[in-house]
Protein backbone atom coordinates (compact mmCIF):
# COMPACT_ATOMS: atom_id res chain seq x y z
CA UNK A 1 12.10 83.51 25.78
CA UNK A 2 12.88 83.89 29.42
CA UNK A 3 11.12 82.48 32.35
CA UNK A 4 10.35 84.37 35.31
CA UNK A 5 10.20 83.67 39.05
CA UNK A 6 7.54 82.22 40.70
CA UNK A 7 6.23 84.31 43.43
CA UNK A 8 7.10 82.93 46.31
CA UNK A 9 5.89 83.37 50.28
CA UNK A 10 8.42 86.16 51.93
CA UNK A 11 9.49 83.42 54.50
CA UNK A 12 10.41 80.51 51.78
CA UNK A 13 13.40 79.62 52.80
CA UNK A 14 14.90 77.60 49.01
CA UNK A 15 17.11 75.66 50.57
CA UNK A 16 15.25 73.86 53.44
CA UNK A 17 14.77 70.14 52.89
CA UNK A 18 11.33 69.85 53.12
CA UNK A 19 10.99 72.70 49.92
CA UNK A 20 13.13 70.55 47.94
CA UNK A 21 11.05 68.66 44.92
CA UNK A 22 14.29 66.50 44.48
CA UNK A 23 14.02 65.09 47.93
CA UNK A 24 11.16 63.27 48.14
CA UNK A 25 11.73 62.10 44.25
CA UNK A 26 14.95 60.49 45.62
CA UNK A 27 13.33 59.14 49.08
CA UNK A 28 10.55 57.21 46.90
CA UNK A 29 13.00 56.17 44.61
CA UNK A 30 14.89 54.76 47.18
CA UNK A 31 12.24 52.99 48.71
CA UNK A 32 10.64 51.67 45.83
CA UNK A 33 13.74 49.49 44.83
CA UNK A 34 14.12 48.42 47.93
CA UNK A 35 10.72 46.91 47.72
CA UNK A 36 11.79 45.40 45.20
CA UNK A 37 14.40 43.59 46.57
CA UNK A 38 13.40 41.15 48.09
CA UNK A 39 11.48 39.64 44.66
CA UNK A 40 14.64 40.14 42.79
CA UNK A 41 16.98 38.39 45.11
CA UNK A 42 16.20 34.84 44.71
CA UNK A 43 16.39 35.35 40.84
CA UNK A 44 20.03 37.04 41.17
CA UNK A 45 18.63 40.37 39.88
CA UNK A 46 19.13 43.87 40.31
CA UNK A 47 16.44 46.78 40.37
CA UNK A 48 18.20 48.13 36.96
CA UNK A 49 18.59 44.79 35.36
CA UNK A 50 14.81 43.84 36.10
CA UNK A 51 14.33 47.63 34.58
CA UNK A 52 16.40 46.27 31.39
CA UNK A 53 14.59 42.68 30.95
CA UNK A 54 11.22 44.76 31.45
CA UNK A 55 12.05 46.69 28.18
CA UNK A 56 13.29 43.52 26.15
CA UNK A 57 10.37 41.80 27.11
CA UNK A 58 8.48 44.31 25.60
CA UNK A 59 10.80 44.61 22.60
CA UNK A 60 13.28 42.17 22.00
CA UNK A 61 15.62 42.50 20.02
CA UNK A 62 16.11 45.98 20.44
CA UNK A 63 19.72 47.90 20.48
CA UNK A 64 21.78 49.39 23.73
CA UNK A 65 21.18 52.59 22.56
CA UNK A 66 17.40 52.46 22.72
CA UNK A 67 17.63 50.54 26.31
CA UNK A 68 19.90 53.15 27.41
CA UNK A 69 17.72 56.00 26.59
CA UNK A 70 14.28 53.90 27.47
CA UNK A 71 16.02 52.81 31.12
CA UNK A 72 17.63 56.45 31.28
CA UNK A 73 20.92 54.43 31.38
CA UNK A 74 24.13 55.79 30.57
CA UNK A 75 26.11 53.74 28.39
CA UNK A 76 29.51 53.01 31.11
CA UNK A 77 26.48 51.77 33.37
CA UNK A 78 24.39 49.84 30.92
CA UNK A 79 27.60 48.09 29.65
CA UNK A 80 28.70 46.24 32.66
CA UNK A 81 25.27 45.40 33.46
CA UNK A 82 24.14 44.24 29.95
CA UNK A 83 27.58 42.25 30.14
CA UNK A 84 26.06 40.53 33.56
CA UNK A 85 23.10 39.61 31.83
CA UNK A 86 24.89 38.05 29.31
CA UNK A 87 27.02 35.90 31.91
CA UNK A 88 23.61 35.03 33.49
CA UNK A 89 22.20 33.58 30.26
CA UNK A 90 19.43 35.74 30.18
CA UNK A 91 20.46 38.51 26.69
CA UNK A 92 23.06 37.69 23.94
CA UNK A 93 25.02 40.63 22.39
CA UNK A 94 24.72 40.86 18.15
CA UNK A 95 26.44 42.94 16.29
CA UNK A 96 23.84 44.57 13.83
CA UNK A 97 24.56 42.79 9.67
CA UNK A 98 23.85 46.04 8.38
CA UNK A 99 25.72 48.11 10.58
CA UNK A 100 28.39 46.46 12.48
CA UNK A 101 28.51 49.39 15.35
CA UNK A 102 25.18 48.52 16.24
CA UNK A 103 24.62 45.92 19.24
CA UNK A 104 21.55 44.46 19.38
CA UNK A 105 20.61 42.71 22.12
CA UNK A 106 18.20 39.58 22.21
CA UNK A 107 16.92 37.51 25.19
CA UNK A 108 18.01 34.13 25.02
CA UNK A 109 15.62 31.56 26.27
CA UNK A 110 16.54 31.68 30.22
CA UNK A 111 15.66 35.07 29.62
CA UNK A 112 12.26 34.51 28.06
CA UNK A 113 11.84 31.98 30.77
CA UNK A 114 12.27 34.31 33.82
CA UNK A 115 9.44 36.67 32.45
CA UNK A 116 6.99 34.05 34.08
CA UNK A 117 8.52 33.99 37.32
CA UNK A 118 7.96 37.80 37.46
CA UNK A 119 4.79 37.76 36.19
CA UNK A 120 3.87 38.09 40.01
CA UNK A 121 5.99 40.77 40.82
CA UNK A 122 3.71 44.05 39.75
CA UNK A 123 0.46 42.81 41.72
CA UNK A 124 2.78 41.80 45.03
CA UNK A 125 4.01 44.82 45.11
CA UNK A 126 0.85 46.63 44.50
CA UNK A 127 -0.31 44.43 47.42
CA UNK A 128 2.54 45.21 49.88
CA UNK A 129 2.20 49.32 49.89
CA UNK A 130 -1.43 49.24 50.17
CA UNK A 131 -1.77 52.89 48.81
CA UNK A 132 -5.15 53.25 46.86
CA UNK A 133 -4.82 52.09 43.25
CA UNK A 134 -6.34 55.04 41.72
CA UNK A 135 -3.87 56.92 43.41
CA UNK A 136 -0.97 55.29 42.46
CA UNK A 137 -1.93 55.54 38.85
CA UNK A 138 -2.72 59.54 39.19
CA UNK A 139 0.93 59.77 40.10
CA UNK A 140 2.47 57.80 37.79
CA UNK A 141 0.84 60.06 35.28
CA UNK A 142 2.09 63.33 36.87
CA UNK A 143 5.42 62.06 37.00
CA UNK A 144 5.47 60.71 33.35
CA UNK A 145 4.84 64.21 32.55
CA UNK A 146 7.02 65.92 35.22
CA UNK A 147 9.71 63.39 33.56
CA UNK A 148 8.71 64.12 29.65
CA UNK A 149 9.01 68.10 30.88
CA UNK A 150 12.58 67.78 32.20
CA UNK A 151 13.36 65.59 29.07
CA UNK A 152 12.74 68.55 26.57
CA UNK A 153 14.28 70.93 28.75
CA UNK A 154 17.42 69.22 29.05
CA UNK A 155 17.36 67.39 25.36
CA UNK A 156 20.34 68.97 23.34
C-alpha cells in the first residue's frame, strides 16, 4: 500500500532546520546525556553503560543480543563497552551451557552494588530540569510510540 504526501503549506521550505523532526530529537538527546554526566563521572560511567546496567538491573542475566536490541546497541559498539564493564567488575561474560554461541551476561556483585548509588540519579535529574512532571511523562509516551512506529517500519 502506498503512502501519500502530506499536504503541506506552499512556503514549507523541507529542508530548513527548524522543519526538521530529527533536529530537535538529536539536540535533546544531546543534552540529556550531558545531564547526566556529571552523576556518572565519579562512578567511571558512561551515558550508554549506565543505559546497559539499567537493563541488567532489571534483568540479569540476560544475553548481548537482548541488551543490544533493548539499548538499540549495535553489536561492534556493545562489545567494547560490555568488555569495559567487565574490566570494571561490574558484568561477567558466560557462555550459554546449552548453546555455547550465546553470551550471557550477569552482574557481578560491584555491579549489584552500584545500583544503590544510582538510586538517586532519576529524581536529581528530575529535580535539575524543572520541566513539569506531567509533562515530561506525556512525552515520554509520544516518543515511546514515535520510537515503536519507526521500529516496525524499519524491522526487516
Amino acid at each position: 500500500m502506498r503512502k501519500t504526501a502530506a499536504t503541506l503549506p506552499e512556503d514549507f521550505d523541507p529542508l530548513a532546520l527548524d522543519n526538521q523532526i530529527c533536529f530537535p530529537l538529536y539536540a535533546a538527546s544531546r543534552l540529556v546525556t550531558r545531564l547526566y554526566q556529571p552523576f556518572l563521572e565519579p562512578l567511571g560511567l558512561t551515558y550508554p553503560q549506565y543505559i546497559v546496567l539499567l537493563i541488567l538491573w532489571e534483568n540479569s542475566p540476560c544475553t548481548v543480543g537482548y541488551i543490544g536490541k533493548r539499548a538499540q546497541l549495535a553489536t561492534n559498539t556493545l562489545t567494547p563497552l560490555l568488555k569495559r564493564l567487565e574490566l570494571m567488575d561490574l558484568v561477567e561474560r558466560r557462555r550459554s551451557d546449552s548453546d555455547e554461541r550465546v553470551v550471557n551476561i550477569h552482574l557481578t556483585r560491584s555491579g549489584k552494588a552500584l545500583r544503590k548509588k544510582c538510586d538517586c540519579i532519576p529524581a536529581s535529574l528530575v529535580s535539575q530540569v524543572d520541566y513539569p512532571i506531567e509533562e515530561a511523562i506525556a512525552l515520554k509516551r509520544q516518543l515511546d510510540s514515535f520510537l515503536a512506529h519507526l521500529q516496525r517500519m524499519t524491522s526487516d
